[in-house]
Protein backbone atom coordinates (compact mmCIF):
# COMPACT_ATOMS: atom_id res chain seq x y z
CA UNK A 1 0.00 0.00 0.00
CA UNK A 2 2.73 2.64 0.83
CA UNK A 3 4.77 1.70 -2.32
CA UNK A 4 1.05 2.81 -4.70
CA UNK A 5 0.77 5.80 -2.49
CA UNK A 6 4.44 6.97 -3.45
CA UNK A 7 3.95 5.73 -6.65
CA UNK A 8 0.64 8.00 -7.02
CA UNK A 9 2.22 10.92 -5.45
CA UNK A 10 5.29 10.58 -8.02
CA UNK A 11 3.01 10.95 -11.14
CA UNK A 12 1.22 13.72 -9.43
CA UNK A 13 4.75 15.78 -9.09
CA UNK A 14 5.55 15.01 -12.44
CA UNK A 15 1.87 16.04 -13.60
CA UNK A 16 2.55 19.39 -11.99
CA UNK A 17 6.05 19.90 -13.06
CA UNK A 18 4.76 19.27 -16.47
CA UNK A 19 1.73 22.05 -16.19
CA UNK A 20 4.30 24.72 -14.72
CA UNK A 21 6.79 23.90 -18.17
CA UNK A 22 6.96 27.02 -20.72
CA UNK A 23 5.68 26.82 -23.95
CA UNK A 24 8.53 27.87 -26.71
CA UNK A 25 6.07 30.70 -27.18
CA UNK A 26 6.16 31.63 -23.87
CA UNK A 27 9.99 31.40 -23.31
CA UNK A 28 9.92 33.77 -26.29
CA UNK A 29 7.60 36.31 -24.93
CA UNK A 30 10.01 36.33 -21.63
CA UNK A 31 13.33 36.26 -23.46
CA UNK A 32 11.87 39.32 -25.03
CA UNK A 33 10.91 41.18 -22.38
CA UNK A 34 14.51 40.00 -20.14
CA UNK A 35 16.32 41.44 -23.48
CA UNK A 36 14.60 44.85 -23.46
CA UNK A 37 15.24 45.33 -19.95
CA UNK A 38 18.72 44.39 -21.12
CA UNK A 39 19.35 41.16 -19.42
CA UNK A 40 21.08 39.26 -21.86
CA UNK A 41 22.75 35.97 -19.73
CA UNK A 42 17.76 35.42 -19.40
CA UNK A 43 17.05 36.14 -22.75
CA UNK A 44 19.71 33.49 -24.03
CA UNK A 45 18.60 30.89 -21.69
CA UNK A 46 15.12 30.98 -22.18
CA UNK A 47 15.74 31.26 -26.43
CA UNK A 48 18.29 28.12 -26.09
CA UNK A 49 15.39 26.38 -24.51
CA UNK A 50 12.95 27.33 -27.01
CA UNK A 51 15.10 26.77 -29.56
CA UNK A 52 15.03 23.02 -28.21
CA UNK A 53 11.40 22.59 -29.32
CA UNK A 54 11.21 25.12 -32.06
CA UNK A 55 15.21 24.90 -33.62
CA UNK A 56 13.90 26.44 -36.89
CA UNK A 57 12.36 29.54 -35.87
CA UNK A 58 13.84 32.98 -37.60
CA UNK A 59 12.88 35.26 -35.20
CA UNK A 60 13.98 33.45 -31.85
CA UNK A 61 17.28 32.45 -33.62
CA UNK A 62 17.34 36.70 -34.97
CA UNK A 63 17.14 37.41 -31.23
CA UNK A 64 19.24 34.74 -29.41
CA UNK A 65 22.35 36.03 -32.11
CA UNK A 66 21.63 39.60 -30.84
CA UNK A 67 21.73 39.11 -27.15
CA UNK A 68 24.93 36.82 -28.23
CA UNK A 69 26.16 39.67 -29.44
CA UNK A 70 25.59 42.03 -26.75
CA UNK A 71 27.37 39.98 -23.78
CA UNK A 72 30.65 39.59 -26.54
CA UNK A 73 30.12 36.32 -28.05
CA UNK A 74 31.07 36.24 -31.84
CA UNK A 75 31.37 33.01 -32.31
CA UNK A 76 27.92 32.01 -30.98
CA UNK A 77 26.13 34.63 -32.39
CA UNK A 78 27.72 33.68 -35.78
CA UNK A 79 26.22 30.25 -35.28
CA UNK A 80 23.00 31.10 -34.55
CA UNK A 81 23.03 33.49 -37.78
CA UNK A 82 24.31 30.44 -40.02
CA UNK A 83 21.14 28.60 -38.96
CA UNK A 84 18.99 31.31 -40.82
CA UNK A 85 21.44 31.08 -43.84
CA UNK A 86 19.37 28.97 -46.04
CA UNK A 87 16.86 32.13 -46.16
CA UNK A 88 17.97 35.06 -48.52
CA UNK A 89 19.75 36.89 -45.93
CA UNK A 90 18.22 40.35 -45.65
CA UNK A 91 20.35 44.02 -44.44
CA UNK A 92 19.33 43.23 -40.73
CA UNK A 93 20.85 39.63 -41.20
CA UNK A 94 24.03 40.70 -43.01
CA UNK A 95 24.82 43.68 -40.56
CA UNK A 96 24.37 41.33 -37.69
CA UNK A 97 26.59 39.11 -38.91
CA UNK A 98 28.55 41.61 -39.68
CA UNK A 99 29.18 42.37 -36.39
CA UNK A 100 29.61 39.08 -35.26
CA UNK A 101 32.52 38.73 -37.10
CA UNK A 102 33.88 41.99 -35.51
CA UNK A 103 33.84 40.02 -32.09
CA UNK A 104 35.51 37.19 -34.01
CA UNK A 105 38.60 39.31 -35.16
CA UNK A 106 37.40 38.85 -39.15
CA UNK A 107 37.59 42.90 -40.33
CA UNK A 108 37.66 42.28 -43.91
CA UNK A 109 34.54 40.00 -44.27
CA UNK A 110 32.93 42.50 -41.88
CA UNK A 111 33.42 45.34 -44.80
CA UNK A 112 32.62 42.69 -47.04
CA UNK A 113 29.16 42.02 -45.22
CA UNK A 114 28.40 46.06 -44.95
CA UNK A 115 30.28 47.60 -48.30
CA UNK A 116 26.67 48.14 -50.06
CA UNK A 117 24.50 48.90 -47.03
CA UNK A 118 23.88 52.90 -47.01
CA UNK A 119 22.99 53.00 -42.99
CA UNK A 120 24.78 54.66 -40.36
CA UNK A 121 24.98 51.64 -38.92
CA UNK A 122 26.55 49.51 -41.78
CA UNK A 123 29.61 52.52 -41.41
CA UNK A 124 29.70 52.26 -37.96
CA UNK A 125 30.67 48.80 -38.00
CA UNK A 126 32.40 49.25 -41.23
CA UNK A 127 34.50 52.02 -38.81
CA UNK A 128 35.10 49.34 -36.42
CA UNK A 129 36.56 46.85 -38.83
CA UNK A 130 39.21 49.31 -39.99
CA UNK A 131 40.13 50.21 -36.33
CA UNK A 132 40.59 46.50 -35.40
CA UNK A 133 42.81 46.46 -38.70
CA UNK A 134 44.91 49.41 -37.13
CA UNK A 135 44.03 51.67 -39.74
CA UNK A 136 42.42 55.06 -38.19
CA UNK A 137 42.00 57.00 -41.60
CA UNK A 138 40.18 54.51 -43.32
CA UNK A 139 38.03 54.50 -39.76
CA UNK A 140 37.51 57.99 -39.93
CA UNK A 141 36.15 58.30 -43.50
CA UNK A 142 33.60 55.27 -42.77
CA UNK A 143 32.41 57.26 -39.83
CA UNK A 144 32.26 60.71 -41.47
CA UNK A 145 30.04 59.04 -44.35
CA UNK A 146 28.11 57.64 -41.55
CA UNK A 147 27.22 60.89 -40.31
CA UNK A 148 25.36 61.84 -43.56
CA UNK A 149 23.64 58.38 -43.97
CA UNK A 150 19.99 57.44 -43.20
CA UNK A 151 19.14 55.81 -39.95
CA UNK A 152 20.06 55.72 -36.04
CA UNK A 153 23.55 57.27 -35.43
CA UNK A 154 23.80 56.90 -31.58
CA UNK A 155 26.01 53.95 -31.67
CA UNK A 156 28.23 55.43 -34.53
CA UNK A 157 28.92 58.50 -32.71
CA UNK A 158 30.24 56.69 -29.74
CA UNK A 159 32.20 54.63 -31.81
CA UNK A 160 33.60 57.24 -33.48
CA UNK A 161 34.07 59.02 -30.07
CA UNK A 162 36.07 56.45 -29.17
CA UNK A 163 38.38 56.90 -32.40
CA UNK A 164 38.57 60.52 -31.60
CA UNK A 165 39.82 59.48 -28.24
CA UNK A 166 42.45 57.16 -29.09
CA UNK A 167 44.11 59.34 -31.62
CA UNK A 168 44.43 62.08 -28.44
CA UNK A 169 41.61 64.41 -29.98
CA UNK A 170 39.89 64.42 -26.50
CA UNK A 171 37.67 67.45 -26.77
CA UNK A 172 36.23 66.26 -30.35
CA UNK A 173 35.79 62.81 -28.91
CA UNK A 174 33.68 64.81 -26.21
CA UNK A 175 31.00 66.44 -28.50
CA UNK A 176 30.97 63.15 -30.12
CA UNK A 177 30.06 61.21 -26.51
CA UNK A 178 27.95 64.08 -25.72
CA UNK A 179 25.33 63.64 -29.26
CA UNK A 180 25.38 59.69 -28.91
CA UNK A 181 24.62 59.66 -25.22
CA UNK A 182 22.16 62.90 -25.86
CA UNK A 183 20.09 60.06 -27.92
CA UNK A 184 16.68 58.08 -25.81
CA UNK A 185 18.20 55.63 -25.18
CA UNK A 186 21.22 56.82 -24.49
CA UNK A 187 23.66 53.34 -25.61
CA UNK A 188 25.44 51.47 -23.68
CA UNK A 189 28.86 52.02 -26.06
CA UNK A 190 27.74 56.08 -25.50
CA UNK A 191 27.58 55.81 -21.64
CA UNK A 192 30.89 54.03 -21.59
CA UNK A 193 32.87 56.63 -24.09
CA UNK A 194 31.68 59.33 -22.26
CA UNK A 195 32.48 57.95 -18.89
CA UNK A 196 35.94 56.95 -20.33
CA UNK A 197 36.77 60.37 -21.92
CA UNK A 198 35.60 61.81 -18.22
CA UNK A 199 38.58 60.16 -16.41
CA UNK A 200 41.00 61.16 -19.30
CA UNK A 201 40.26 64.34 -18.53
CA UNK A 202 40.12 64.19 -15.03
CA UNK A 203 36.45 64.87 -14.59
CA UNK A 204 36.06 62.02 -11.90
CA UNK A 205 32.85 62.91 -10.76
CA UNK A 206 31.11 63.13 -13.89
CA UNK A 207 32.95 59.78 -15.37
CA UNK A 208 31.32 57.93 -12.49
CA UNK A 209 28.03 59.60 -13.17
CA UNK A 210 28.33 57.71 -16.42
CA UNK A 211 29.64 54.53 -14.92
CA UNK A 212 26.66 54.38 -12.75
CA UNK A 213 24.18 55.50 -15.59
CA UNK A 214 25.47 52.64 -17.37
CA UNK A 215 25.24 49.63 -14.50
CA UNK A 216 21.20 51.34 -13.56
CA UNK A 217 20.78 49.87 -16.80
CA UNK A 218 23.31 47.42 -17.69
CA UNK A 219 23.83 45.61 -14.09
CA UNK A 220 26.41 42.59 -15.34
CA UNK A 221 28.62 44.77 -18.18
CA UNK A 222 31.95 43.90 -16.98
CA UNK A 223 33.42 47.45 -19.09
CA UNK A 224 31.26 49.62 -16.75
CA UNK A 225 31.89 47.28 -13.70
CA UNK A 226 35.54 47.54 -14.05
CA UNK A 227 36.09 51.81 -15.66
CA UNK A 228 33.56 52.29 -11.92
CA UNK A 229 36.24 50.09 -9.96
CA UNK A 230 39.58 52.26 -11.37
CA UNK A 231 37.35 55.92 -11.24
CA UNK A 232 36.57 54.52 -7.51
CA UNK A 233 40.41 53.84 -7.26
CA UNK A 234 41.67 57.28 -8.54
CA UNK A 235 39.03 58.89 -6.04
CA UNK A 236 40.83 57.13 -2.92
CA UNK A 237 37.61 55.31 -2.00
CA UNK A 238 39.37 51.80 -2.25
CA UNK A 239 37.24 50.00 0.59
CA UNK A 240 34.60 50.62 -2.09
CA UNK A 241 36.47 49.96 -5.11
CA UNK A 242 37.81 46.57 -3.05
CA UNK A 243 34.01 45.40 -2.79
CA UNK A 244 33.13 45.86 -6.41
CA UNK A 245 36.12 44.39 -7.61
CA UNK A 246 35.58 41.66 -5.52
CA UNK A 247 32.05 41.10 -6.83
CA UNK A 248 33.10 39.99 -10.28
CA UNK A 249 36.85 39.56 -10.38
CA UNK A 250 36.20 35.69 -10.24
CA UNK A 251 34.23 35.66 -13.57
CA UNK A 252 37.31 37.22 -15.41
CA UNK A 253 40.47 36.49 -13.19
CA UNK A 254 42.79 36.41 -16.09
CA UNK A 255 41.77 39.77 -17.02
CA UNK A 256 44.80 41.83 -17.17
CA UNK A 257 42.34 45.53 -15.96
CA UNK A 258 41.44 42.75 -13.01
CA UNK A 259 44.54 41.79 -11.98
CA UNK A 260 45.94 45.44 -12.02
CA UNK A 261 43.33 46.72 -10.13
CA UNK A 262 43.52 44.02 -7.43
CA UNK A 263 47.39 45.08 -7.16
CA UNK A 264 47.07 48.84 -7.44
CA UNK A 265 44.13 48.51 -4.71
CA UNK A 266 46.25 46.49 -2.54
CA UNK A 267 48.91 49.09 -2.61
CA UNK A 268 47.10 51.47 -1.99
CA UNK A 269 45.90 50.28 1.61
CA UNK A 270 49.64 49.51 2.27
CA UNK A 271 48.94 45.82 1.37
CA UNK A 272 52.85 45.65 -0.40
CA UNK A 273 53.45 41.41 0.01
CA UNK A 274 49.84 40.90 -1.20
CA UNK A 275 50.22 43.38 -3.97
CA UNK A 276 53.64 41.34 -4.74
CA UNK A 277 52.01 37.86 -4.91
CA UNK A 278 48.75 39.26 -7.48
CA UNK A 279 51.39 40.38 -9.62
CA UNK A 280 54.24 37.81 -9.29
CA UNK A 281 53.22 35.39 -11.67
CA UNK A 282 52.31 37.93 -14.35
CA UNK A 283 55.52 38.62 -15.80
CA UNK A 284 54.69 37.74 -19.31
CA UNK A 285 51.31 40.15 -18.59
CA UNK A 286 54.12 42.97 -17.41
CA UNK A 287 56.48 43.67 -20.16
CA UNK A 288 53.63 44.97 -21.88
CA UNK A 289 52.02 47.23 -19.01
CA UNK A 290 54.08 50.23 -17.65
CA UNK A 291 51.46 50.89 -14.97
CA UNK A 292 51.77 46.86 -13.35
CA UNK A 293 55.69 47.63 -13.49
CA UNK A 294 55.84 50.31 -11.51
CA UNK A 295 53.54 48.84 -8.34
CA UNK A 296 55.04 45.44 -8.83
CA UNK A 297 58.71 47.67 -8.42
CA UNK A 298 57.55 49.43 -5.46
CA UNK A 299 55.81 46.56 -3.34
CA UNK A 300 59.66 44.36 -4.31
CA UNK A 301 60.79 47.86 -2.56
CA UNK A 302 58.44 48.17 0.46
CA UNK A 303 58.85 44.56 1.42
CA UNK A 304 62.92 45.45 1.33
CA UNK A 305 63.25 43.15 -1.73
CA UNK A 306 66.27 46.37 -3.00
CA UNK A 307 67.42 44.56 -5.94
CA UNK A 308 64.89 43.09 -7.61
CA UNK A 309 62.78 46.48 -7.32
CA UNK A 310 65.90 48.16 -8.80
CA UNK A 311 66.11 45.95 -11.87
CA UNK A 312 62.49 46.79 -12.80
CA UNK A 313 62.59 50.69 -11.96
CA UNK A 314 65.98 51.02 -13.94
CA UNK A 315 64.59 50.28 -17.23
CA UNK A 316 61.33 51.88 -16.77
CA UNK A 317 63.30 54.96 -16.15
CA UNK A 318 65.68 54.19 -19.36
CA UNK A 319 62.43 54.02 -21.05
CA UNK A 320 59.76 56.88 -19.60
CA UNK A 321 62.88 59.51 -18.48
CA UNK A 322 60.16 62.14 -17.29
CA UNK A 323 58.26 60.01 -14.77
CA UNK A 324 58.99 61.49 -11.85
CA UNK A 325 57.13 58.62 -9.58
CA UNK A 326 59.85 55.81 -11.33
CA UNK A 327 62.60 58.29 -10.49
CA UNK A 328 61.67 58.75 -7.13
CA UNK A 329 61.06 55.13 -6.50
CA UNK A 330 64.20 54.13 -8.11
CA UNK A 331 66.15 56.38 -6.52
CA UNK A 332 65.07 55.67 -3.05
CA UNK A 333 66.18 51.83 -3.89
CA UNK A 334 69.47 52.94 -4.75
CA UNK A 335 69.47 54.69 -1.60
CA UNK A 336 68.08 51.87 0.53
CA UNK A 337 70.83 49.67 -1.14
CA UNK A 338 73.68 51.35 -0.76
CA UNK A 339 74.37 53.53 -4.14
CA UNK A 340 73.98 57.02 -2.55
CA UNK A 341 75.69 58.55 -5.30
CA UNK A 342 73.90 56.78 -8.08
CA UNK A 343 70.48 57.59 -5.67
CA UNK A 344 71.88 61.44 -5.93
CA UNK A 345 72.59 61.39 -9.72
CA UNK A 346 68.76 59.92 -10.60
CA UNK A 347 66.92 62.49 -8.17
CA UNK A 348 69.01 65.79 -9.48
CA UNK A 349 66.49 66.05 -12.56
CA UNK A 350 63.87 66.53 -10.03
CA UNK A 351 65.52 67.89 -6.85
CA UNK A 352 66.70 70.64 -9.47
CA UNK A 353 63.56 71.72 -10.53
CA UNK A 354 61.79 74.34 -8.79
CA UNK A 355 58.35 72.68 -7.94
CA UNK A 356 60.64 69.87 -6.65
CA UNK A 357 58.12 68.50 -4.08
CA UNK A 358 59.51 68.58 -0.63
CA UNK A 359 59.11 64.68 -0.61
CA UNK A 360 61.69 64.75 -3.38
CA UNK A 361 63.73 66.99 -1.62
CA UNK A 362 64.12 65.83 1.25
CA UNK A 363 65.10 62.25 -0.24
CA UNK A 364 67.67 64.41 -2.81
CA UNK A 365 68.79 65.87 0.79
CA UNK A 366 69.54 62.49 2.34
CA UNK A 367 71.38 60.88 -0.95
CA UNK A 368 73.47 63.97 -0.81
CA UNK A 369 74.30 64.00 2.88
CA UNK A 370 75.60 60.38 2.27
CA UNK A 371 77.14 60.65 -0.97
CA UNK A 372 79.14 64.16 0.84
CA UNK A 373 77.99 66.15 -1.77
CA UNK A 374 77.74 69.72 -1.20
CA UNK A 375 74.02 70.61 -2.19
CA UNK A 376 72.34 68.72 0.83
CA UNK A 377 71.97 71.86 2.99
CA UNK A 378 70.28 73.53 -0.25
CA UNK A 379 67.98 70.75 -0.81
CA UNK A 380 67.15 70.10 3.37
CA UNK A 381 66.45 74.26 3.47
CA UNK A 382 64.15 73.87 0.02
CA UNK A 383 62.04 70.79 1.78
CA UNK A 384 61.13 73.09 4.87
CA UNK A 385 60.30 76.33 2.46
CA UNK A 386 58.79 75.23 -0.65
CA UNK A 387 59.27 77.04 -3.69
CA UNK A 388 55.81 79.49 -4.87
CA UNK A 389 55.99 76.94 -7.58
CA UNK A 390 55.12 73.86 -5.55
CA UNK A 391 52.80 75.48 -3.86
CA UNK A 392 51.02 76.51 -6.81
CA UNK A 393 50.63 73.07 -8.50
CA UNK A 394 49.49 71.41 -5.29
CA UNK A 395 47.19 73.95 -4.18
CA UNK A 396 46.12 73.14 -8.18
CA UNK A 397 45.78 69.78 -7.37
CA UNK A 398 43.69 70.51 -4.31
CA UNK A 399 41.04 72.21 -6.03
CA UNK A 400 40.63 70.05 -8.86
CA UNK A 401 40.41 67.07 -6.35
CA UNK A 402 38.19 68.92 -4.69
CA UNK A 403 35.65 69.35 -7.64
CA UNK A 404 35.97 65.79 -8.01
CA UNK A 405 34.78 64.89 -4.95
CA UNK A 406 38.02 63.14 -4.05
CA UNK A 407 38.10 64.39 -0.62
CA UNK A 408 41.23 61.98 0.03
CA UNK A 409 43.57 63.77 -2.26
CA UNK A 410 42.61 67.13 -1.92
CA UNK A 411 43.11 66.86 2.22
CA UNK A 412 46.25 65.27 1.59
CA UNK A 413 46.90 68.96 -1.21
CA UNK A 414 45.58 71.06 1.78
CA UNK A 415 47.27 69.77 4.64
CA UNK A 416 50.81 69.61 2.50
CA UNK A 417 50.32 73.28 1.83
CA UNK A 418 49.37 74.43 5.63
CA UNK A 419 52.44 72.17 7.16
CA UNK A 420 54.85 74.27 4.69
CA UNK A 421 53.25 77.55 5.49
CA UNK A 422 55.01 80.48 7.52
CA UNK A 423 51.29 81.83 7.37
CA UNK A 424 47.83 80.26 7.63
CA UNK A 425 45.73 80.97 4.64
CA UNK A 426 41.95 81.13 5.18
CA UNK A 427 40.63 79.56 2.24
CA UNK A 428 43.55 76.95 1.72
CA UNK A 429 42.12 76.15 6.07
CA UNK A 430 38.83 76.14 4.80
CA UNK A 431 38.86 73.90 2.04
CA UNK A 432 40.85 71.47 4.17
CA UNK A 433 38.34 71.39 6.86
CA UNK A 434 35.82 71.11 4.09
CA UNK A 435 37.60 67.79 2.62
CA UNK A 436 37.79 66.84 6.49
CA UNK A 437 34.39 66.85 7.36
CA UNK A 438 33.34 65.44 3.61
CA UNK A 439 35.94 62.32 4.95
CA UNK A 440 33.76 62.22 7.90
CA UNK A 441 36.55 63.87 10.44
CA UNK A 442 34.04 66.16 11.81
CA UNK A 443 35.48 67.11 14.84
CA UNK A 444 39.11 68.15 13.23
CA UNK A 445 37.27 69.55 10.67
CA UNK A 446 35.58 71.61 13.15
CA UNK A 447 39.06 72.70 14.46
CA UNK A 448 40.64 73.92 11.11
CA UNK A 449 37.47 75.53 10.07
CA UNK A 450 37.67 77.67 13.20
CA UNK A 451 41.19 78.50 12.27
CA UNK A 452 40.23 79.48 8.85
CA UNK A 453 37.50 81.89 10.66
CA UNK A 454 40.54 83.56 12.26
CA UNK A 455 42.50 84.09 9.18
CA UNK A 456 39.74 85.10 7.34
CA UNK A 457 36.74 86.63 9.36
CA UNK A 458 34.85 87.88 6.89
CA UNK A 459 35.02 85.82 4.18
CA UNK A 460 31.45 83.90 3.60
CA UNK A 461 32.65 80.77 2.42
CA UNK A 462 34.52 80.58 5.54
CA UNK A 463 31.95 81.87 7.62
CA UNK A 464 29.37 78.76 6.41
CA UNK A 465 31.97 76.22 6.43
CA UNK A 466 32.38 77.12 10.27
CA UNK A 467 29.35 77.72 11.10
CA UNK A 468 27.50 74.38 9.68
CA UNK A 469 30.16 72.47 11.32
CA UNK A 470 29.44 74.08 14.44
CA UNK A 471 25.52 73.25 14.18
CA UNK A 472 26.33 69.66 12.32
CA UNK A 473 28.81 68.44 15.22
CA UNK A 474 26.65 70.14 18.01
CA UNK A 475 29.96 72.45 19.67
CA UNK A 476 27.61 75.66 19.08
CA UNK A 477 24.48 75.53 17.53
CA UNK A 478 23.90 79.17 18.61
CA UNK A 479 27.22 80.76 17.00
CA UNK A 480 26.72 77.94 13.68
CA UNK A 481 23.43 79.58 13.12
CA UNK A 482 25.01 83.54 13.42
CA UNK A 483 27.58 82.77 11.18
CA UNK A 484 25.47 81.08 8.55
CA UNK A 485 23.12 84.52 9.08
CA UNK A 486 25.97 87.12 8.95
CA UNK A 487 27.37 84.32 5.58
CA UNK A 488 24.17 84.43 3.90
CA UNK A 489 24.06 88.28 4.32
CA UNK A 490 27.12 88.70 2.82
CA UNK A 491 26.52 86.03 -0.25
CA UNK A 492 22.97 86.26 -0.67
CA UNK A 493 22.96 84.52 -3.99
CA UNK A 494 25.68 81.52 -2.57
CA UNK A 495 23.16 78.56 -2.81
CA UNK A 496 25.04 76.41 -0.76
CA UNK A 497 24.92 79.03 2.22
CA UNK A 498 21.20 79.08 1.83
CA UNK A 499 20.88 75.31 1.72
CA UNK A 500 22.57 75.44 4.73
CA UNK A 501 20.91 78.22 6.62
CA UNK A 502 17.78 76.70 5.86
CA UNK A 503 18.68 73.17 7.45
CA UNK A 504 20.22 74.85 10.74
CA UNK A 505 17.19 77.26 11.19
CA UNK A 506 14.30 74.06 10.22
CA UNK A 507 14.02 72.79 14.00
């Protein structure tokens, strides 16, 4: 009796399973909707399945090569195509084969596929076959005719952005970025030039604007994943760069952008041996990637490993002669092993120079002092008294780290600047304490701000900075809310004054 009631109960379960299976129409309808919400990895899934009971149907096979195509597979997409070739292939077949053969490497039967299609999008890809052959004029001239031909152009002015930027045209690339992304949609290849052509021109904030644009509604691309992770990185916000990196590294972790990133975040946070080990095996991956050279030389150097660091750092330095970073580094190794003479003759370039940082300096001073060479008491005086023009590129530096949002970097500008002061400077006080209290260091922020008040009284930038710390931390809600008063009375149009006036004077 038990062994009939399992027995019943088994054909139920399979009776259900059975009701709850998707039609191939229904798959279809889903994969559809999963692709327009731009969920690629679905819409595959559900069309391979479909495919399984319906292996002949055009338009499932049209949209399995096209969400093939989107998540970088070439070679699958090209399959799925060839299944439809017994049809007369039409212009939407032969330009998405077209650029199916782009993600396969094969340029020339790309032009082949698109030489008679007058679209904007039979250039664009027609532009992206020449660049993959390395030829940039015969790029161009397929995008400019693009420009004047019928149909969508979004996706051929990002691609031609991304020309632009390449060859070093980086404003032209911009107004290029701008027009595709400008377009509803705005595409994916748009969101990503523009964000890319952000950070090239230092505009941190705004490339990860884009980068975030991009993953609202592209959640798995790996591109915006990864430009988010090194923007992140370049902002000093590494615990949060760490965390996405660490939420897709494992999909791609012979990526050579992964494994850089995992290093250069791992020296950041002082992390030298672990930095060392990311990179150790990658040698091959190295000789073609300045940037892993130079953290792979200084973790050898932090963990004391002299030599080795030195016989990576001396031909970087052979090689890029106006790096200042590989001089530094290199000549601190010679220092650290010995060579205080050769340490002297690599940092002269830079000790020389008169924005010579007083970091520089003061290692110039020490190779000097053991070499015996007569210019260490010039180069110890020049570390304690910067020249003007040091203290004009860092207090540069602060404020465009400071528009960025990078509150890191432009505290570390700020604070340089006061230590190396004979005077305190109001605003250089105040837009330390600003950075401070942006970092979350309320309290010392709170501190400086009150010293900028007494170098610069009247100022009203001063005055708010002050006085919102004062109501924010709680020290002197009374005196916060005066200062904000006597601020907004003196900057009536400041919005950020009002903003703040507003929120002191609400309760």
């Amino acid at each position: 009796m038990k062994k009939s009631t399992h027995l019943l109960a088994s054909i139920a379960l399979l009776a259900l399973l059975g009701g709850c299976s998707k039609s191939p129409e229904e798959k279809y309808a889903r994969a559809q909707e999963s692709y327009a919400q731009n969920d690629f990895a679905a819409a595959r899934l559900d069309l391979i399945s479909a495919l399984d009971d319906d292996p002949q149907n055009a338009a499932m096979l049209e949209l399995l090569a096209k969400a093939q195509i989107a998540m970088g597979d070439g070679e699958g997409a090209a399959a799925s195509l060839a299944k439809l070739a017994n049809a007369n292939p039409g212009t939407k077949h032969r330009l998405l084969l077209a650029e199916a053969d782009i993600l396969r490497g094969r340029f020339d039967d790309a032009l082949k596929a698109v030489a008679s299609i007058d679209l904007a999008e039979a250039k664009r890809i027609g532009g992206l076959a020449q660049m993959g052959k390395g030829d940039p004029a015969a790029a161009r001239s397929w995008f400019v005719q693009g420009m004047e031909a019928p149909g969508p152009k979004a996706r051929l002015y990002a691609a031609f952005a991304r020309l632009e930027l390449g060859s070093g045209k980086i404003e032209a690339a911009r107004k290029l970025a701008e027009k595709s992304i400008a377009q509803k949609p705005a595409p994916l290849d748009g969101m990503l030039v523009a964000a890319d052509i952000a950070a090239a021109q230092n505009r941190l904030s705004d490339a990860l604007t884009l980068y975030n644009q991009a993953l609202a509604s592209y959640p798995a691309n790996f591109a915006a994943s990864i430009g988010k992770v090194a923007v992140l990185g370049d902002l000093d916000r590494f615990d949060e760069a760490e965390k996405l990196l660490g939420s897709f590294a494992g999909d791609a972790p012979d990526n050579p952008r992964v494994i850089y990133l995992q290093a250069r975040i791992a020296s950041a946070k002082g992390q030298w041996e672990k930095a060392r080990t990311i990179l150790q095996s990658q040698e091959i991956l190295m000789r073609d990637n300045p940037s892993m050279q130079v953290v792979y030389a200084e973790a050898l150097l932090r963990i004391c490993q002299i030599e080795q660091s030195r016989g990576w750092l001396g031909p970087l330095l052979r090689k890029y002669p106006s790096n200042r970073k590989v001089r530094r580094l290199l000549g601190e190794a010679q220092l650290a092993g010995g060579d205080a003479q050769g340490a002297l003759a690599t940092l002269q370039p830079i000790a020389d120079r008169p924005d010579a940082s007083p970091e520089e300096l003061a290692l110039a001073a020490k190779a000097a002092k053991a070499s015996g060479d007569m210019n260490h008491a010039r180069y110890s005086q020049r570390a304690k008294l910067p020249a003007p023009e040091w203290l004009g590129g860092e207090l540069a530096k602060g404020d465009t780290a400071l528009r960025n949002g990078n509150w890191a970097a432009a505290a570390r500008s700020y604070q340089a600047i006061v230590d190396r002061s004979p005077q305190p400077n109001g605003m250089v006080l105040n837009n330390l304490a600003f950075a401070k209290a942006n970092l979350g260091q309320k309290d010392e922020a709170l501190q400086i701000a009150l010293k900028a008040l007494s170098a610069s009284p009247e100022h009203p930038s001063v005055m708010d900075t002050a006085g919102w710390l004062l109501v924010e931390t709680g020290r002197d809600r009374q005196r916060g809310v005066a200062l904000l008063k006597a601020a907004a009375r003196k900057a009536p149009d400041n919005a950020a004054i009002a903003r703040h006036l507003t929120a002191a004077t609400a309760n």
